[in-house]
C-alpha atoms as a PDB file:
ATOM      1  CA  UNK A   1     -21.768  -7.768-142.165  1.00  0.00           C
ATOM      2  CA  UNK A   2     -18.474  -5.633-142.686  1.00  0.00           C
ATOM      3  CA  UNK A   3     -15.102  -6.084-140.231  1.00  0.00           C
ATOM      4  CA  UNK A   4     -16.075  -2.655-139.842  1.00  0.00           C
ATOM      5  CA  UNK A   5     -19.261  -2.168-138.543  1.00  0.00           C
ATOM      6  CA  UNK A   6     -18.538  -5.658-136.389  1.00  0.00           C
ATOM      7  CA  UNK A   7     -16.003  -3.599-134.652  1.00  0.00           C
ATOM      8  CA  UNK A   8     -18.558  -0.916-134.385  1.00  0.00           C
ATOM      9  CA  UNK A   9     -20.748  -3.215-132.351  1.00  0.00           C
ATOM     10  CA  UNK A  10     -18.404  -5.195-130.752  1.00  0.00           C
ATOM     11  CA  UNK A  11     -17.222  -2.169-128.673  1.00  0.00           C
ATOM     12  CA  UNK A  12     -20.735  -0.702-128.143  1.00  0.00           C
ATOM     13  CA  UNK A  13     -21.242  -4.129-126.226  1.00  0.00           C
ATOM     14  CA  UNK A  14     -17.579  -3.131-124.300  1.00  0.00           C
ATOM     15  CA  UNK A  15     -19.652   0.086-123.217  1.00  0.00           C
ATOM     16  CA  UNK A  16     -22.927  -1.592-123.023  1.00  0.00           C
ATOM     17  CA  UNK A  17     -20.971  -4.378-120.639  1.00  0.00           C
ATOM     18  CA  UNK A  18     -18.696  -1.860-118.823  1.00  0.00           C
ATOM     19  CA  UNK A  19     -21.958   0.037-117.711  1.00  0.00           C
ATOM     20  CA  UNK A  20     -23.542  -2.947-116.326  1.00  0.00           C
ATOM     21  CA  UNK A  21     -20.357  -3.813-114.175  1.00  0.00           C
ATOM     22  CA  UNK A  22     -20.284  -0.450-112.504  1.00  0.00           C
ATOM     23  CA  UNK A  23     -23.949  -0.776-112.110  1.00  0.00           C
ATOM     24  CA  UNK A  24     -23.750  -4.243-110.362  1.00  0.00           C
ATOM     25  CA  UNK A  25     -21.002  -3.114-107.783  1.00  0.00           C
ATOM     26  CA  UNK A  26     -22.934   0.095-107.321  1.00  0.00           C
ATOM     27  CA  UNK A  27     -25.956  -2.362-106.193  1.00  0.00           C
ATOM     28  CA  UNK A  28     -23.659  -3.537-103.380  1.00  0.00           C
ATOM     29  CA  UNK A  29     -24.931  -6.687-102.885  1.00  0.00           C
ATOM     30  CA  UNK A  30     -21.953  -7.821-104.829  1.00  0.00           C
ATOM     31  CA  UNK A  31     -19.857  -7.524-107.854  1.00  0.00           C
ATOM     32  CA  UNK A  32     -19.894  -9.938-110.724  1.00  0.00           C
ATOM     33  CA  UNK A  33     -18.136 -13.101-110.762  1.00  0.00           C
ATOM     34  CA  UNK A  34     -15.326 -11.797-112.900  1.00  0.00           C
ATOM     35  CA  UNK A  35     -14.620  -8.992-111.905  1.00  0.00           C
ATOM     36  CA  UNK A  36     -14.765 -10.078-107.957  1.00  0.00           C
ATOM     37  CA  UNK A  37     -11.181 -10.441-107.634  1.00  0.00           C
ATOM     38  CA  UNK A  38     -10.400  -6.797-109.478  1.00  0.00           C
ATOM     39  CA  UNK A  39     -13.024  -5.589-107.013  1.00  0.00           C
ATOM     40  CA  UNK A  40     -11.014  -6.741-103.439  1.00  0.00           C
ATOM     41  CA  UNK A  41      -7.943  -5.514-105.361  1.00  0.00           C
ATOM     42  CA  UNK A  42      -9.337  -2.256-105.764  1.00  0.00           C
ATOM     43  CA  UNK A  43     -10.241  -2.369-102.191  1.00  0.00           C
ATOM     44  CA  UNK A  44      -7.223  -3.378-100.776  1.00  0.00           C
ATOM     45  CA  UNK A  45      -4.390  -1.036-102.655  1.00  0.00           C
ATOM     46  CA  UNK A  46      -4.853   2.413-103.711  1.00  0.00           C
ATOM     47  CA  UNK A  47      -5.741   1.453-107.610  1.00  0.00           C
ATOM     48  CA  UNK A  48      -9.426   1.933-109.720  1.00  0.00           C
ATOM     49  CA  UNK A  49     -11.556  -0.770-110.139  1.00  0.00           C
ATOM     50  CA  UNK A  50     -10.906  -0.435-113.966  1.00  0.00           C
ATOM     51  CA  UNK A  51      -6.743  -0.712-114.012  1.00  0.00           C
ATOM     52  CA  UNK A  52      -7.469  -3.584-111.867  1.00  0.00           C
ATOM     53  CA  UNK A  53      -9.524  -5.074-114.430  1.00  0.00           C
ATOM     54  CA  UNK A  54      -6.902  -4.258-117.094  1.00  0.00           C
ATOM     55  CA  UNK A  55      -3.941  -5.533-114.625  1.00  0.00           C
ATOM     56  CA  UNK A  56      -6.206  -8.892-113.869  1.00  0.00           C
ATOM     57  CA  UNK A  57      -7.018  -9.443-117.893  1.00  0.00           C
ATOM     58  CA  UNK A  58      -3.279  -9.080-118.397  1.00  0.00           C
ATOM     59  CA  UNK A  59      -2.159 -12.099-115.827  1.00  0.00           C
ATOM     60  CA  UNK A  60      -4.840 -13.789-117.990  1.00  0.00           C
ATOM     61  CA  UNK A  61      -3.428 -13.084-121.493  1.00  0.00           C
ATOM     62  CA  UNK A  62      -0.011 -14.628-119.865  1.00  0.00           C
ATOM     63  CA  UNK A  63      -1.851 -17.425-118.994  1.00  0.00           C
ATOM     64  CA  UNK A  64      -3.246 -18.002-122.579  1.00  0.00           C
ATOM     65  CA  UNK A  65       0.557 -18.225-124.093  1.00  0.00           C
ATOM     66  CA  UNK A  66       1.702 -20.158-121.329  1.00  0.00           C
ATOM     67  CA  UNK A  67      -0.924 -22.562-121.917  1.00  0.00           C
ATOM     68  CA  UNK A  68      -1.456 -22.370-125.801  1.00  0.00           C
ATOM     69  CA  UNK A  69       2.532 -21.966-126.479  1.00  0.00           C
ATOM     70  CA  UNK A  70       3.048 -22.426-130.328  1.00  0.00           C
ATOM     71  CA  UNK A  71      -1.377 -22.260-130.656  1.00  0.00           C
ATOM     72  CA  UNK A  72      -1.590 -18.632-129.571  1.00  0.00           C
ATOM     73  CA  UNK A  73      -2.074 -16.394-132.734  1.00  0.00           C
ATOM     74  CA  UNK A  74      -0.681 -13.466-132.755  1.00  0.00           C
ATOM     75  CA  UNK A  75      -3.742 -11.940-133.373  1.00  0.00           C
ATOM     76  CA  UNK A  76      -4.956 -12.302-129.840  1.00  0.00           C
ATOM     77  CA  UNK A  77      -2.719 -10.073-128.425  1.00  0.00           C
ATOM     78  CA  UNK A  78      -5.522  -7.229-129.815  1.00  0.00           C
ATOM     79  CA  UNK A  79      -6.792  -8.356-126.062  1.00  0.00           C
ATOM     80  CA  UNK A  80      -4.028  -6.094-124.776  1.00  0.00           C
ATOM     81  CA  UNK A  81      -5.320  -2.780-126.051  1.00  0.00           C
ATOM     82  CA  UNK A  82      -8.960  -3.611-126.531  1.00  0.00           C
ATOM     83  CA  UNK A  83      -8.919  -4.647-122.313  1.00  0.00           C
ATOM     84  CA  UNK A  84      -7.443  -1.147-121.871  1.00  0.00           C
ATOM     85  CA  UNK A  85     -10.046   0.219-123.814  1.00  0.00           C
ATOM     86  CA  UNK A  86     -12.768  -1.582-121.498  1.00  0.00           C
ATOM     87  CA  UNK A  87     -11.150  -1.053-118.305  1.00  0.00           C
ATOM     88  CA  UNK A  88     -11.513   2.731-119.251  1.00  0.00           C
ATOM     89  CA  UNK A  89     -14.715   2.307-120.051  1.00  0.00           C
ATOM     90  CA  UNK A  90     -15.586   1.079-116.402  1.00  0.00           C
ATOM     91  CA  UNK A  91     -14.052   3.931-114.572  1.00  0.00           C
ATOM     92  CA  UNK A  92     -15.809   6.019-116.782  1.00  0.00           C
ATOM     93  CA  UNK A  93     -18.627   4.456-115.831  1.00  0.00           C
ATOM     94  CA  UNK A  94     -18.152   4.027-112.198  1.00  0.00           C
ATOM     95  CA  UNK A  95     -17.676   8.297-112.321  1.00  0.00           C
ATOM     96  CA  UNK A  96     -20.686   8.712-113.906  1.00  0.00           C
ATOM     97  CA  UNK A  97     -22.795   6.604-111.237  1.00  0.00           C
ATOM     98  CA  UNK A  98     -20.829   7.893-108.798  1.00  0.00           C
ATOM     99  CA  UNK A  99     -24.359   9.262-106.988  1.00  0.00           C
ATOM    100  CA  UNK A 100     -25.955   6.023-107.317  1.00  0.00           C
ATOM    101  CA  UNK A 101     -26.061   4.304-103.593  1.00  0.00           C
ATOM    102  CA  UNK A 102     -29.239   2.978-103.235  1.00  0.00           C
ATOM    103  CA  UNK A 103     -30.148   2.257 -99.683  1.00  0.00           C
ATOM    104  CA  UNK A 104     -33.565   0.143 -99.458  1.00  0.00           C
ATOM    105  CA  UNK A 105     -33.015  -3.460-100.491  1.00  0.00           C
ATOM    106  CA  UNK A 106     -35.762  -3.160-103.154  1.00  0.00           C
ATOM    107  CA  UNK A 107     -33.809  -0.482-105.206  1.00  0.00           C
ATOM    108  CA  UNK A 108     -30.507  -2.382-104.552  1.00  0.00           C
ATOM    109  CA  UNK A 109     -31.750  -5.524-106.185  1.00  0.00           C
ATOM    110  CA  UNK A 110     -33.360  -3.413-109.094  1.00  0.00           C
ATOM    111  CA  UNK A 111     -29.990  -1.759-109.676  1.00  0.00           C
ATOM    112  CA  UNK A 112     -28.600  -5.017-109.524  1.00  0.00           C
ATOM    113  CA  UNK A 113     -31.097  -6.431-112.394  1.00  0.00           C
ATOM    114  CA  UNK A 114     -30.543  -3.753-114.440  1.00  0.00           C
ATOM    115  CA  UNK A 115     -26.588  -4.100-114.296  1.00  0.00           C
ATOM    116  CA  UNK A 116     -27.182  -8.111-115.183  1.00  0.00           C
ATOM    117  CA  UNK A 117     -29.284  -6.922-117.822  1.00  0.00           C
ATOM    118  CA  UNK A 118     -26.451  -4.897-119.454  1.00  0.00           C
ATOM    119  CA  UNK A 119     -23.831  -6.983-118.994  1.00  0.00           C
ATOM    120  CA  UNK A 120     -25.937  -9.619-120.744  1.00  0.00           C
ATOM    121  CA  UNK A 121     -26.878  -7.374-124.030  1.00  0.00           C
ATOM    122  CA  UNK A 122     -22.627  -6.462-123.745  1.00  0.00           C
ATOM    123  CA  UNK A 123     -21.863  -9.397-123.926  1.00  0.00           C
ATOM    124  CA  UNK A 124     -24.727 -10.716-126.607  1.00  0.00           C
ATOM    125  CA  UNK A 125     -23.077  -8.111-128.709  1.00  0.00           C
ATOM    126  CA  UNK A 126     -19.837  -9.206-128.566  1.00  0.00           C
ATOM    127  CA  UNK A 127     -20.768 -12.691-129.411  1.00  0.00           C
ATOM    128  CA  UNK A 128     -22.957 -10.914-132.461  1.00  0.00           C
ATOM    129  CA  UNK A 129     -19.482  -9.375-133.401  1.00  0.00           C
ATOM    130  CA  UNK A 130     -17.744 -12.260-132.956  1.00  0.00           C
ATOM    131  CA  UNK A 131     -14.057 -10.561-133.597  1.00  0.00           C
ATOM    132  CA  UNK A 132     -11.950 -10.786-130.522  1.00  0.00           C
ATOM    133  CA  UNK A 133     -12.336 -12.232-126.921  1.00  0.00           C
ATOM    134  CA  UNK A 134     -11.937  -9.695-123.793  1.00  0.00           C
ATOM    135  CA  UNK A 135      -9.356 -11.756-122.145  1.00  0.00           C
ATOM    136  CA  UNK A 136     -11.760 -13.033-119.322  1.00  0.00           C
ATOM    137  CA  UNK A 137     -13.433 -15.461-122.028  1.00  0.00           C
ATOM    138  CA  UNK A 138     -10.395 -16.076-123.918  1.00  0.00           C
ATOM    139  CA  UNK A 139      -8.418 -17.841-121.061  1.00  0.00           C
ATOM    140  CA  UNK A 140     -11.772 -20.030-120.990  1.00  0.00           C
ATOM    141  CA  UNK A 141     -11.806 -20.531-124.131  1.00  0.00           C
ATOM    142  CA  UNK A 142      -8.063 -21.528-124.286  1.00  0.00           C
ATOM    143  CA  UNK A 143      -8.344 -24.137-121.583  1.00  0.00           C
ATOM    144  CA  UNK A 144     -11.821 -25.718-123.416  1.00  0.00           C
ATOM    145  CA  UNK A 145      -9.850 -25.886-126.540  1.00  0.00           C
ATOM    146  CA  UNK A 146      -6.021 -27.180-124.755  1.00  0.00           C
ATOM    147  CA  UNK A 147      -7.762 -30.066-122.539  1.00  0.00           C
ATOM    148  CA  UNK A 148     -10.714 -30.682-125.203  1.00  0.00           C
ATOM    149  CA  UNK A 149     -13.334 -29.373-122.331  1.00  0.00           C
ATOM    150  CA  UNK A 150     -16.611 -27.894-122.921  1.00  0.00           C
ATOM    151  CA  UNK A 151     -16.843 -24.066-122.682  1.00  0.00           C
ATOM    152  CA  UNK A 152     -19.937 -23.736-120.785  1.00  0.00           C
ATOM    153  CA  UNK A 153     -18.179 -26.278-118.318  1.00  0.00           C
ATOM    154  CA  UNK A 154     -14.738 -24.314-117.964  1.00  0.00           C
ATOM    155  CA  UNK A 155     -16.590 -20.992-117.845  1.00  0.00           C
ATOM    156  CA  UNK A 156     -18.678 -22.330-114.693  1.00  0.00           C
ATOM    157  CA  UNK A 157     -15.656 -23.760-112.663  1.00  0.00           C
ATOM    158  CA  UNK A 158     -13.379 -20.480-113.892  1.00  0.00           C
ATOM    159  CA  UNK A 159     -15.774 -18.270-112.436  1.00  0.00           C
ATOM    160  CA  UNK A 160     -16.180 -20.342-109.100  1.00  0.00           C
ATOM    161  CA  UNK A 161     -12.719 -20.226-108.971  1.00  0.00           C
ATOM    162  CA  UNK A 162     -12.673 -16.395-108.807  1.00  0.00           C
ATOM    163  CA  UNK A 163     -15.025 -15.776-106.875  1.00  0.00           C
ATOM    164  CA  UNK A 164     -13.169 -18.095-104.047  1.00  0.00           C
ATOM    165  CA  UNK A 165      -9.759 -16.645-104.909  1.00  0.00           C
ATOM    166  CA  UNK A 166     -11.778 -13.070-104.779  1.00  0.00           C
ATOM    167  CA  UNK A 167     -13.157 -14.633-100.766  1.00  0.00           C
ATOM    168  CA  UNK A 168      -9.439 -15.764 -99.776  1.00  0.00           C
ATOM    169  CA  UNK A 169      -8.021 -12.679-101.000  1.00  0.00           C
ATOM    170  CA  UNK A 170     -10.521 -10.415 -99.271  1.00  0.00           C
ATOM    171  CA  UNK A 171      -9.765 -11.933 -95.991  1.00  0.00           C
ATOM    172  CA  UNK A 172      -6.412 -11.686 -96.180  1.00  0.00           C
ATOM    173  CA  UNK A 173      -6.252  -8.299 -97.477  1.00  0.00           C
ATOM    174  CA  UNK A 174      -8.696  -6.446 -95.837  1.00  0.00           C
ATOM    175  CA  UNK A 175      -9.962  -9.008 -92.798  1.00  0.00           C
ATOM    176  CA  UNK A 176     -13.353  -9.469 -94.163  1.00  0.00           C
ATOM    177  CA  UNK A 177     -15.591 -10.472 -97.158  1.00  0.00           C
ATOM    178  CA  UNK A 178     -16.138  -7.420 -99.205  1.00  0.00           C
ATOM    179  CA  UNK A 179     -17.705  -7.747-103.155  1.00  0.00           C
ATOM    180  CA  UNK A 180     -19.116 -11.221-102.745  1.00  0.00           C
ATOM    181  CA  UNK A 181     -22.509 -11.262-101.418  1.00  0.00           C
ATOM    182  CA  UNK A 182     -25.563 -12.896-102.534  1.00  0.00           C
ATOM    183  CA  UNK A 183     -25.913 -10.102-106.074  1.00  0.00           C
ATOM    184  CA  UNK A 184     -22.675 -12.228-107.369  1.00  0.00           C
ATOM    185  CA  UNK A 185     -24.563 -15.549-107.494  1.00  0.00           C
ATOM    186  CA  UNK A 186     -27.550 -13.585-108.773  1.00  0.00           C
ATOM    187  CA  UNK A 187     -25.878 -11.916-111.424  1.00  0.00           C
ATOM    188  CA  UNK A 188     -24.030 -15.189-112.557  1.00  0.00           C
ATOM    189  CA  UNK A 189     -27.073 -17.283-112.888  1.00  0.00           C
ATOM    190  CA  UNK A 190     -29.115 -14.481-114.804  1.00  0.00           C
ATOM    191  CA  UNK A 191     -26.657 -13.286-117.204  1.00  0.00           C
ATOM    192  CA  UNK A 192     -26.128 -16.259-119.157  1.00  0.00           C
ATOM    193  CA  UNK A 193     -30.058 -16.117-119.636  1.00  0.00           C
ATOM    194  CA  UNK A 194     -30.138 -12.928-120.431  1.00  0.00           C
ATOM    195  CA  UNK A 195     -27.580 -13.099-122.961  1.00  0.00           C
ATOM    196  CA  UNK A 196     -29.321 -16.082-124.666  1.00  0.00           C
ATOM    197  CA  UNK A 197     -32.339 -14.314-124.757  1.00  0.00           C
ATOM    198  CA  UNK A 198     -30.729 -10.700-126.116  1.00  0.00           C
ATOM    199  CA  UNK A 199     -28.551 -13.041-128.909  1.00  0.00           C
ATOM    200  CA  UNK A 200     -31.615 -14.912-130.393  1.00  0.00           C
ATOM    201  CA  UNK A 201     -33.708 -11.573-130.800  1.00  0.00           C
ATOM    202  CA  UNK A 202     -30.532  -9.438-131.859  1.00  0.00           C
ATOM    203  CA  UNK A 203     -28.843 -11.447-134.208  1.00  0.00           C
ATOM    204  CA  UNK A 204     -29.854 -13.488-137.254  1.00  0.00           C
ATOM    205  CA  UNK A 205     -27.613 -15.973-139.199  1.00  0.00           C
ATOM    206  CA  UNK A 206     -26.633 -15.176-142.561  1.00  0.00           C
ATOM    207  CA  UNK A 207     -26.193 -17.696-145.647  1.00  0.00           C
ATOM    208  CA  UNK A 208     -22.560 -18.539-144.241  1.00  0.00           C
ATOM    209  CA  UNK A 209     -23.963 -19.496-141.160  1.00  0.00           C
ATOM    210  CA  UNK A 210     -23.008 -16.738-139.214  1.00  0.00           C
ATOM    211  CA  UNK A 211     -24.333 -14.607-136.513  1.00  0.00           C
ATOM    212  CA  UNK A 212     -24.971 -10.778-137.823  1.00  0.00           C
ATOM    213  CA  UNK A 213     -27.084  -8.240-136.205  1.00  0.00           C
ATOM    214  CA  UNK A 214     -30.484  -7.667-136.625  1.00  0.00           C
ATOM    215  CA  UNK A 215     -33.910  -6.745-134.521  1.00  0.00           C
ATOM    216  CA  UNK A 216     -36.198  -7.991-136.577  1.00  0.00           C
ATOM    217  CA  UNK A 217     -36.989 -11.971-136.044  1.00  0.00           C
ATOM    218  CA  UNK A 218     -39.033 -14.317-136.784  1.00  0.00           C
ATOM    219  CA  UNK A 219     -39.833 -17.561-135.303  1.00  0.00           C
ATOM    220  CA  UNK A 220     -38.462 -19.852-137.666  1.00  0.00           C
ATOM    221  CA  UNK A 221     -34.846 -17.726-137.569  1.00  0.00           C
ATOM    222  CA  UNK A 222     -34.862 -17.724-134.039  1.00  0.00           C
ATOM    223  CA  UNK A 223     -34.834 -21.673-134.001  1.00  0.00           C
ATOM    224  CA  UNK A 224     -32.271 -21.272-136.419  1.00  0.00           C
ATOM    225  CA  UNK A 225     -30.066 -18.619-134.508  1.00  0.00           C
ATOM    226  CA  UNK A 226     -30.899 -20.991-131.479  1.00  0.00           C
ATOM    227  CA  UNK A 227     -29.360 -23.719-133.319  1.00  0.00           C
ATOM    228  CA  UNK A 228     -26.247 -21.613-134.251  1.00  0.00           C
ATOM    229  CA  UNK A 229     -25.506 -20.501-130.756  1.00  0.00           C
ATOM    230  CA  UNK A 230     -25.650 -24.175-129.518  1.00  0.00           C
ATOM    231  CA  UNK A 231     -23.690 -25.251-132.235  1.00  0.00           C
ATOM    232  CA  UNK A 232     -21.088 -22.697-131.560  1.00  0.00           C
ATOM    233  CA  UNK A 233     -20.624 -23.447-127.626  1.00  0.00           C
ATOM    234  CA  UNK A 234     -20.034 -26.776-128.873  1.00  0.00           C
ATOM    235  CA  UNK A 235     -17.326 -26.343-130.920  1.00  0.00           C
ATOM    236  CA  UNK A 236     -15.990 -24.355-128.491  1.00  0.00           C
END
């Protein structure tokens, strides 16, 4: 599969992704665990949910070169504009469902659903494109690879992590608990499903052992793509 058309679906998953945050807050029964703390920020000073997201991802790519020093390629920095690029992309979103407030609890959780769902197949396509990491991953994936931790181990206590900074923060800011509510639990424990599922039925793995896209599986590849992806969070 071509650099090109990797890029190509790499940010239709950014879209994909964006849409899904905007539709999870939009649920409100709670934002996803990363973006909880751009969430209360966006609350509490007169900023957009998306430069919040961009201002957040930036304290993170800081983070990376503090803690990767001499390690941190150059070639991450392409965090910087691609994170602009997404945090667009979710107040673009957030405008367009602007007229979405669903009021009965059985259309809040479907909303909700359906925003896990696309930020699962966002991210799933991402991993498919496997070029560059929005900087929410890549600060996991820099303290995995600096303290020799598992990434599906970091990733959980990161996003705890947030989601309590995004509690402390609200309290402080605004005097009560706003964006944390019982859809951020929700939406962290389906989406890694989801995107599992969406990766072994999107993707198949090529004769260099990578991941490139594709919709049409079979049993035997998925095994083999199932292999891959294990194989990959792994090394990671």
């Amino acid at each position: 599969m071509s650099i090109y058309k990797r890029y190509l679906i790499f940010f239709i998953g950014m879209l994909v992704q964006s849409a899904g945050i905007a539709l999870v807050v939009k649920s409100l029964l709670g934002t996803s665990p990363i973006s909880s703390v751009p969430y209360v920020l966006s609350q509490a000073f007169p900023y957009t949910l998306g430069t919040m997201t961009f201002a957040v991802n930036m304290v993170f790519v800081v983070a990376q070169v503090a803690i990767l020093q001499r390690d941190f390629h150059p070639t991450q920095l392409l965090q910087i504009p691609v994170t602009f690029v997404f945090a667009a992309f979710i107040d673009m979103h957030m405008c367009l469902l602007s007229a979405v407030a669903p009021e009965q609890y059985v259309l809040k959780l479907l909303v909700l659903l359906t925003g896990a769902a696309f930020i699962a197949l966002g991210v799933s396509l991402q991993v498919i494109a496997n070029v560059v990491m929005l900087s929410g991953e890549a600060i996991v994936n820099a303290i995995a690879l600096h303290w020799h931790f598992g990434f599906g181990r970091v990733k959980t206590v990161f996003d705890t992590g947030l989601v309590i900074f995004a509690v402390v923060l609200s309290f402080a800011c605004l005097g009560e608990i706003i964006g944390v509510r019982e859809g951020t639990l929700l939406s962290a424990m389906l989406t890694g499903m989801m995107a599992r599922f969406f990766i072994q039925h999107l993707s198949r793995v090529d004769a260099g052992g990578s991941l490139v896209f594709s919709v049409h599986l079979s049993t035997k590849e998925t095994g083999t793509v199932k292999t891959t992806v294990a194989k990959k969070a792994n090394d990671r």
